[in-house]
N, C-alpha and C. Protein backbone atom coordinates (compact mmCIF):
# COMPACT_ATOMS: atom_id res chain seq x y z
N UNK A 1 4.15 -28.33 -2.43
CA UNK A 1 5.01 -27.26 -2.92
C UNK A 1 4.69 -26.01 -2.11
N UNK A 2 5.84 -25.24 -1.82
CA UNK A 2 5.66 -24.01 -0.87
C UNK A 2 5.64 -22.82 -1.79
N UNK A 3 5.91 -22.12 -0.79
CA UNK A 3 5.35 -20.74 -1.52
C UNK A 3 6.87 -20.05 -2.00
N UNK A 4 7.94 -20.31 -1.25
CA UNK A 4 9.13 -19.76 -2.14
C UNK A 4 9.27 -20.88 -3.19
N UNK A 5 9.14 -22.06 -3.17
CA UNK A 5 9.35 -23.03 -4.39
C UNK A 5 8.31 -22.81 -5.29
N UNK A 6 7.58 -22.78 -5.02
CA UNK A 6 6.29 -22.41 -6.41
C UNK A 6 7.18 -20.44 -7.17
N UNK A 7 7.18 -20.07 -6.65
CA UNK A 7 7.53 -18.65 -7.18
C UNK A 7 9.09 -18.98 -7.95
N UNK A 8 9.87 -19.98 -7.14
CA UNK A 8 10.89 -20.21 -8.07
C UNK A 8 10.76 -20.90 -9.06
N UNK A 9 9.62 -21.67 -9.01
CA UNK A 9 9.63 -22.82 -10.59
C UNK A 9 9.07 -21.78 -11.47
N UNK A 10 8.33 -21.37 -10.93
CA UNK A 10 7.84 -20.30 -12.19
C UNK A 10 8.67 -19.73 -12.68
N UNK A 11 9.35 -18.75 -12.31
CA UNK A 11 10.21 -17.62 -12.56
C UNK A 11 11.14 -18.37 -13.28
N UNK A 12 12.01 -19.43 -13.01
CA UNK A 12 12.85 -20.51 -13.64
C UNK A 12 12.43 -21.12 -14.84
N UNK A 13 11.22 -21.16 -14.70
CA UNK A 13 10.50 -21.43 -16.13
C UNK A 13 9.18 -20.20 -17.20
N UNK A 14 10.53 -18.63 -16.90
CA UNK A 14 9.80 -18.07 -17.69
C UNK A 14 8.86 -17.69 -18.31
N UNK A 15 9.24 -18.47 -19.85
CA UNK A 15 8.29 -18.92 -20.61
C UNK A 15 8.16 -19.60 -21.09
N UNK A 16 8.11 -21.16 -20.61
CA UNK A 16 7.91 -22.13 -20.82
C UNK A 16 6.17 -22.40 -20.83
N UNK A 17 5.59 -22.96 -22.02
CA UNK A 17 4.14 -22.56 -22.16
C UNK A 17 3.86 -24.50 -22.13
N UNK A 18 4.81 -25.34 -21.94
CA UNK A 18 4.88 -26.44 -21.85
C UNK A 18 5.09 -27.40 -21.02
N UNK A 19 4.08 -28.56 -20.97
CA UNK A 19 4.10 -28.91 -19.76
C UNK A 19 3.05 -28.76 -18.61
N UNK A 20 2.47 -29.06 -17.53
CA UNK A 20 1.48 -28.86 -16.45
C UNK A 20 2.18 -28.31 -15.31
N UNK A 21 1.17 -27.31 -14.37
CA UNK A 21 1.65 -26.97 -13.09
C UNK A 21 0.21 -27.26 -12.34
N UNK A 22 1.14 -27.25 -11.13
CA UNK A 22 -0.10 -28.03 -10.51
C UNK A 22 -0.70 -26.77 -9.62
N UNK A 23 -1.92 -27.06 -8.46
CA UNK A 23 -2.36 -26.01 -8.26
C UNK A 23 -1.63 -24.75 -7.26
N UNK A 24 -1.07 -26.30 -6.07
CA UNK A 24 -0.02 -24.84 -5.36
C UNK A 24 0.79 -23.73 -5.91
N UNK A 25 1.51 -24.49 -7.13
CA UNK A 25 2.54 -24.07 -7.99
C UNK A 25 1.79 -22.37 -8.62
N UNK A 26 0.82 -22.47 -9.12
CA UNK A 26 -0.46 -21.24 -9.38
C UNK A 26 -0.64 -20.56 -8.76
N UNK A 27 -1.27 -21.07 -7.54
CA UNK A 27 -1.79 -19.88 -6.66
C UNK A 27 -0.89 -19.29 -6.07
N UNK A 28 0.33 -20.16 -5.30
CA UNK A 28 1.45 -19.15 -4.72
C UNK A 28 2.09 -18.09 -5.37
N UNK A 29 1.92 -18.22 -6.92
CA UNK A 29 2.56 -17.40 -7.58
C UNK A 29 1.41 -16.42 -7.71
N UNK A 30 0.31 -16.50 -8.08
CA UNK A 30 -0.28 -15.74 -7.90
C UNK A 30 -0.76 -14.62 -6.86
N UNK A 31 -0.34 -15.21 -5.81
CA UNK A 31 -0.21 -14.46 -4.44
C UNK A 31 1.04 -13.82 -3.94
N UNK A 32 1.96 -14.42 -4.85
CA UNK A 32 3.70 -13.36 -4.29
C UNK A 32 3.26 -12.27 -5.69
N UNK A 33 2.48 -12.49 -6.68
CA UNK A 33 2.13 -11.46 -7.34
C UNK A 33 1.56 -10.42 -6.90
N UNK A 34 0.65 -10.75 -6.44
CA UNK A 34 -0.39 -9.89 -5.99
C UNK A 34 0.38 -9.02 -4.71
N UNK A 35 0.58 -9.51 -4.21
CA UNK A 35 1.62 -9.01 -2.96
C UNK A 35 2.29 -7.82 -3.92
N UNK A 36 3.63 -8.39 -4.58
CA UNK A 36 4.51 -7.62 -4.80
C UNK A 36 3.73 -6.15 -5.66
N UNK A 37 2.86 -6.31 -6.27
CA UNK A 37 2.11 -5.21 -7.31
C UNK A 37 1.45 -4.46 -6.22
N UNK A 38 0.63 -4.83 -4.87
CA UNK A 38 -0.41 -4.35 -4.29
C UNK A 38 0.61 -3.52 -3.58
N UNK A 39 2.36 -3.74 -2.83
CA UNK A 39 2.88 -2.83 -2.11
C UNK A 39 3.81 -1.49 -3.03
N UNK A 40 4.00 -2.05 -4.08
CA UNK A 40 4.80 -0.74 -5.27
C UNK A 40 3.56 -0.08 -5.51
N UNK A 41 1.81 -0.39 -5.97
CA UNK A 41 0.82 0.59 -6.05
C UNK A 41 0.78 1.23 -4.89
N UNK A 42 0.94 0.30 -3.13
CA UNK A 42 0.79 1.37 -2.35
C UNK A 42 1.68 2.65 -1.73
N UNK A 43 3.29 1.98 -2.65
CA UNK A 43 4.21 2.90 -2.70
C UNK A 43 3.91 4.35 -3.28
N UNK A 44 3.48 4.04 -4.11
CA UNK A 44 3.11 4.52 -5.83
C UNK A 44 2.51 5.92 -5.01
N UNK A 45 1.29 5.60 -4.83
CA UNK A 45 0.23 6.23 -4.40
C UNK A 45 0.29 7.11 -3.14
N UNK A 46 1.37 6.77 -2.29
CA UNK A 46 1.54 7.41 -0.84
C UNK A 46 2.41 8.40 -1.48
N UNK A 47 3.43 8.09 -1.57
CA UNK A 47 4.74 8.96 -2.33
C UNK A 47 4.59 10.05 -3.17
N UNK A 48 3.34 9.79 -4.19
CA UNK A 48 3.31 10.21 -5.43
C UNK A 48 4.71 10.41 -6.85
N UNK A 49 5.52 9.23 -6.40
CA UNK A 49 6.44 9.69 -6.89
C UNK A 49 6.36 8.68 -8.02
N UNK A 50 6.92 9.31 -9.41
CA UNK A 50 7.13 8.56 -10.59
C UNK A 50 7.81 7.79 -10.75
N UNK A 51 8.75 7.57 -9.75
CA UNK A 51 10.21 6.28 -10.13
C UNK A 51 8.98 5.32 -9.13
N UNK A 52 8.56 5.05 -8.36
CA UNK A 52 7.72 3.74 -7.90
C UNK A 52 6.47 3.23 -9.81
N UNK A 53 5.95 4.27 -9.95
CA UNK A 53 4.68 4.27 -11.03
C UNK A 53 5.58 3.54 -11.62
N UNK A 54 7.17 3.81 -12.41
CA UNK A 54 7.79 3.34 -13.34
C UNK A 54 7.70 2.19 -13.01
N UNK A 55 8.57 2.18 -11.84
CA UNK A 55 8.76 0.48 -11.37
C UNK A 55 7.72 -0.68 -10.84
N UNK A 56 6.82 -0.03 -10.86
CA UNK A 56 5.52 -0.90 -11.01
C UNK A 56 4.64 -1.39 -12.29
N UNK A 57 5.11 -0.23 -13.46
CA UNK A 57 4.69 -1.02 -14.52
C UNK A 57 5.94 -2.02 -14.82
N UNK A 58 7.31 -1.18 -14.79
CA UNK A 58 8.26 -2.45 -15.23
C UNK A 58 7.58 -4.14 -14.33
N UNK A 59 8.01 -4.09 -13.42
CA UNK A 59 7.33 -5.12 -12.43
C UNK A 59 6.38 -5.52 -12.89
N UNK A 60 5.29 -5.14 -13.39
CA UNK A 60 3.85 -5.88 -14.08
C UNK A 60 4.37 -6.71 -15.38
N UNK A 61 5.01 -5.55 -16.25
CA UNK A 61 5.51 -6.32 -17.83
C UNK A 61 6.14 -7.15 -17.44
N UNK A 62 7.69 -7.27 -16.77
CA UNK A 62 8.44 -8.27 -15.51
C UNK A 62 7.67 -9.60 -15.59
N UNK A 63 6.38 -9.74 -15.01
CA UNK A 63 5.83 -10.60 -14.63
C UNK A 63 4.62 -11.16 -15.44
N UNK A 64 4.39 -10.23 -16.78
CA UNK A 64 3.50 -10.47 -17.17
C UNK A 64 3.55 -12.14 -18.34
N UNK A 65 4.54 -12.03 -19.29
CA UNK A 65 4.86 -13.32 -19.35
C UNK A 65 4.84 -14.44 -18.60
N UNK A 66 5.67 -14.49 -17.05
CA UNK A 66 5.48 -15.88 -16.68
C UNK A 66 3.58 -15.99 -15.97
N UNK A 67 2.89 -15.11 -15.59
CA UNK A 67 1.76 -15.01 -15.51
C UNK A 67 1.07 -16.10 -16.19
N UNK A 68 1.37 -16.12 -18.20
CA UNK A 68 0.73 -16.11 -19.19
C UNK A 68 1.03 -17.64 -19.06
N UNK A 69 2.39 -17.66 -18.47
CA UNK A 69 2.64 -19.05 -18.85
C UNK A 69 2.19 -20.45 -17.87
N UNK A 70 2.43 -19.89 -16.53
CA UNK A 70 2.04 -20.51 -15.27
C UNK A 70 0.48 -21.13 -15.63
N UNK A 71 -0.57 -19.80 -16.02
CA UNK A 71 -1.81 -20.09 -16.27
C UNK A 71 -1.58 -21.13 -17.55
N UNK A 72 -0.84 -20.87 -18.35
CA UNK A 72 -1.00 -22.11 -19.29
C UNK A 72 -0.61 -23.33 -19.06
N UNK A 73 0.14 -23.60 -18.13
CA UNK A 73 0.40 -25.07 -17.43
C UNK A 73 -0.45 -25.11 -16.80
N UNK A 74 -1.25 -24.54 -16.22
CA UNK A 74 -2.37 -24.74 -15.01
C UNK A 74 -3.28 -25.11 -15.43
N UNK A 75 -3.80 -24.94 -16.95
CA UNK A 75 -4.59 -25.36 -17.74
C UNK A 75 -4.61 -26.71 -18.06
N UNK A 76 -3.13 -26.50 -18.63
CA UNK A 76 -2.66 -28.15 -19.10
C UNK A 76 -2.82 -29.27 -18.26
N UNK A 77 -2.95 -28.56 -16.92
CA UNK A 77 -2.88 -30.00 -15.93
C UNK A 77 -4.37 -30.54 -15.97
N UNK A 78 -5.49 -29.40 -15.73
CA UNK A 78 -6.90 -29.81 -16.20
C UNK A 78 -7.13 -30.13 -17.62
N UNK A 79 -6.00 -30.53 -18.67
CA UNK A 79 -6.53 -31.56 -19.95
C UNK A 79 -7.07 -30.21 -20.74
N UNK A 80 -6.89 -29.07 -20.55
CA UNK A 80 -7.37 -27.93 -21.64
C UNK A 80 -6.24 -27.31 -22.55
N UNK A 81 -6.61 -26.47 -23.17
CA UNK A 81 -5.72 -25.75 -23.65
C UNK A 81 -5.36 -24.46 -23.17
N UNK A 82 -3.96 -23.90 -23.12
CA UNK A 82 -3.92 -22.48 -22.53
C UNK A 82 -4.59 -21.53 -23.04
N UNK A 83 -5.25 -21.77 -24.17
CA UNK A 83 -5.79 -20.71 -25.17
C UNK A 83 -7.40 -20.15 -24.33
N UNK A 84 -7.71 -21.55 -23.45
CA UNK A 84 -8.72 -20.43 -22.24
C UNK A 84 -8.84 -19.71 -21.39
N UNK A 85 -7.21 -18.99 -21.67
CA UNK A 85 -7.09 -18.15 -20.91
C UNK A 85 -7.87 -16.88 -21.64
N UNK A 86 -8.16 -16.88 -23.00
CA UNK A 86 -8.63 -15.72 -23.73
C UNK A 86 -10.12 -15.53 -23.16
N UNK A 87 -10.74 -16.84 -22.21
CA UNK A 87 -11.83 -15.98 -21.56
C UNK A 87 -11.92 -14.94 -20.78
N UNK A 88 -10.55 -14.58 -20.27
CA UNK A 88 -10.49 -13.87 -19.06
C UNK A 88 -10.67 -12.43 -20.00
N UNK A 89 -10.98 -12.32 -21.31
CA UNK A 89 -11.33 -11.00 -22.15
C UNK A 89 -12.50 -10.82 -21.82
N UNK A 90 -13.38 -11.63 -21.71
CA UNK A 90 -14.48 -11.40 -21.45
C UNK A 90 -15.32 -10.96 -19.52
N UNK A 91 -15.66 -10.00 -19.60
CA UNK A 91 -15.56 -9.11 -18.13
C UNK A 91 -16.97 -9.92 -17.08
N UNK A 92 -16.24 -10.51 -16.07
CA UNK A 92 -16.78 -11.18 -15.00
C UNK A 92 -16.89 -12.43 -15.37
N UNK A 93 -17.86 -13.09 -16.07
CA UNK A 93 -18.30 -14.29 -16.37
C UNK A 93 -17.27 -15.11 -16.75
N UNK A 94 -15.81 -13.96 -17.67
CA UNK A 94 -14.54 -14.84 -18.21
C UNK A 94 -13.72 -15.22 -17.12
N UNK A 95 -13.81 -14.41 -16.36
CA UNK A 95 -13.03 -14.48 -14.59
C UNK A 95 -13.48 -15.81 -14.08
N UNK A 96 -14.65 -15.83 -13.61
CA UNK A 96 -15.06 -16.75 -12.88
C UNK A 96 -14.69 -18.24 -13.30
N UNK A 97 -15.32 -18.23 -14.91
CA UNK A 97 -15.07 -19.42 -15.22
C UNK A 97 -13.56 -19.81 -15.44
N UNK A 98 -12.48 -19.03 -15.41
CA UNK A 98 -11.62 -19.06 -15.21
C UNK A 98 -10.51 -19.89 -13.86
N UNK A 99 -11.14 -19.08 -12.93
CA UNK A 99 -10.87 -19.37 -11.81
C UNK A 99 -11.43 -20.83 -11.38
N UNK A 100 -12.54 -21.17 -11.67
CA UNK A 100 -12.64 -22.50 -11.19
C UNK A 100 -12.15 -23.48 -12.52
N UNK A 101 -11.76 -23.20 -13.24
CA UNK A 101 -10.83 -23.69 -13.81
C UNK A 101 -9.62 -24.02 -13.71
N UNK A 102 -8.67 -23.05 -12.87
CA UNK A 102 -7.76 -22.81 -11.85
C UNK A 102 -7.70 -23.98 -10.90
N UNK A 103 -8.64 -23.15 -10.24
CA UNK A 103 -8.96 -24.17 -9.24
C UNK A 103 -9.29 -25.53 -8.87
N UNK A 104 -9.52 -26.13 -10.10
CA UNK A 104 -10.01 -27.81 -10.63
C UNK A 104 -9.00 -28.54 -10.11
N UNK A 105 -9.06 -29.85 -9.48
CA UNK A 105 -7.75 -30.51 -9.66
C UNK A 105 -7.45 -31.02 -10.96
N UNK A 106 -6.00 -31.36 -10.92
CA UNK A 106 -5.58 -31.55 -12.59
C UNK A 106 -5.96 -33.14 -12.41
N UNK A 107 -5.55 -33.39 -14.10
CA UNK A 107 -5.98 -35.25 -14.13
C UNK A 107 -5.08 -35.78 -13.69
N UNK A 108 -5.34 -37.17 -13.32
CA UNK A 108 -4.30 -37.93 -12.38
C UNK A 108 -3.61 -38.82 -13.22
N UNK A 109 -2.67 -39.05 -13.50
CA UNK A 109 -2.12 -39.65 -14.63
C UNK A 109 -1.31 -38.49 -15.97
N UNK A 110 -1.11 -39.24 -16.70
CA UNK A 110 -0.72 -38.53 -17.85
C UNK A 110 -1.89 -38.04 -18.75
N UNK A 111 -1.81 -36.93 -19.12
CA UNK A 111 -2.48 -36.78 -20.23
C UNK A 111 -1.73 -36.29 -21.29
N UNK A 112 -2.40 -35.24 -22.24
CA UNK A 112 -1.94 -35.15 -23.67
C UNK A 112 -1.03 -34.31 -23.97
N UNK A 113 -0.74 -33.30 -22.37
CA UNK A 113 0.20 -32.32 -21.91
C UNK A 113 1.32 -32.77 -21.50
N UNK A 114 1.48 -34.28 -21.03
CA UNK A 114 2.22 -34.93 -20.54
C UNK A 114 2.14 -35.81 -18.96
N UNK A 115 3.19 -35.76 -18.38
CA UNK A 115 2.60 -36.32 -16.81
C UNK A 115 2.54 -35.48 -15.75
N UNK A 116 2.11 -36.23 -15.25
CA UNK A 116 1.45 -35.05 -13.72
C UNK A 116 2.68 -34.33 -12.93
N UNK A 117 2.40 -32.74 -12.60
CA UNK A 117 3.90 -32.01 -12.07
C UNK A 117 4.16 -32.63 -10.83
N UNK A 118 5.16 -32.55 -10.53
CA UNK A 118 5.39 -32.49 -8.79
C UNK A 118 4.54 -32.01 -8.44
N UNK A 119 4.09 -32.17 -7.08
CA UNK A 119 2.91 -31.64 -5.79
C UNK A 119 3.93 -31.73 -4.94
């Protein structure tokens, strides 16, 4: 899966909290994220102007749902529940373990989330 197809399944699937994504599907989105937030802050910040600030929080809220949800299929594919995403409350240690959580490959076969996404 590429990096405009991963950003479209997501976005296409909202908030859909159901179901597995696999890892490309994650990280690309996580990286057209990061992208798109890192150049409206550096708008933000050069400009000083308030219509970028606006449109960078809209853009965060925008994105903050399918965020919630992507990570919860990403979960699902490693056999967990999305609900570990509530480690990421907890500062550093919730990150990390997070991320290689992320980062795990998912199970091969079906599990209790269902069957394995496209790759």
């Amino acid at each position: 899966m590429g990096f405009a197809e991963s950003v479209q399944t997501v976005l296409s699937k909202y908030a859909d909290f159901n179901g597995r994504a696999s890892r490309p599907e994650y990280w690309w989105f996580v990286l057209a994220q990061f992208v798109v937030v890192l150049i409206l802050d550096i708008l933000a910040a050069a400009t000083g102007s308030a219509a970028f600030q606006v449109i960078l929080l809209l853009v965060t809220l925008a994105l903050l749902l399918p965020s919630l949800a992507v990570g919860c299929r990403r979960l699902h594919d490693t056999d967990r529940s999305g609900w570990w995403q509530l480690l990421g409350l907890i500062p550093l240690i919730g990150t990390i373990v997070l991320i290689v959580f992320f980062a795990t490959a998912g199970t091969p076969g079906d599990n209790r989330f269902g069957p394995p996404p496209a790759r």
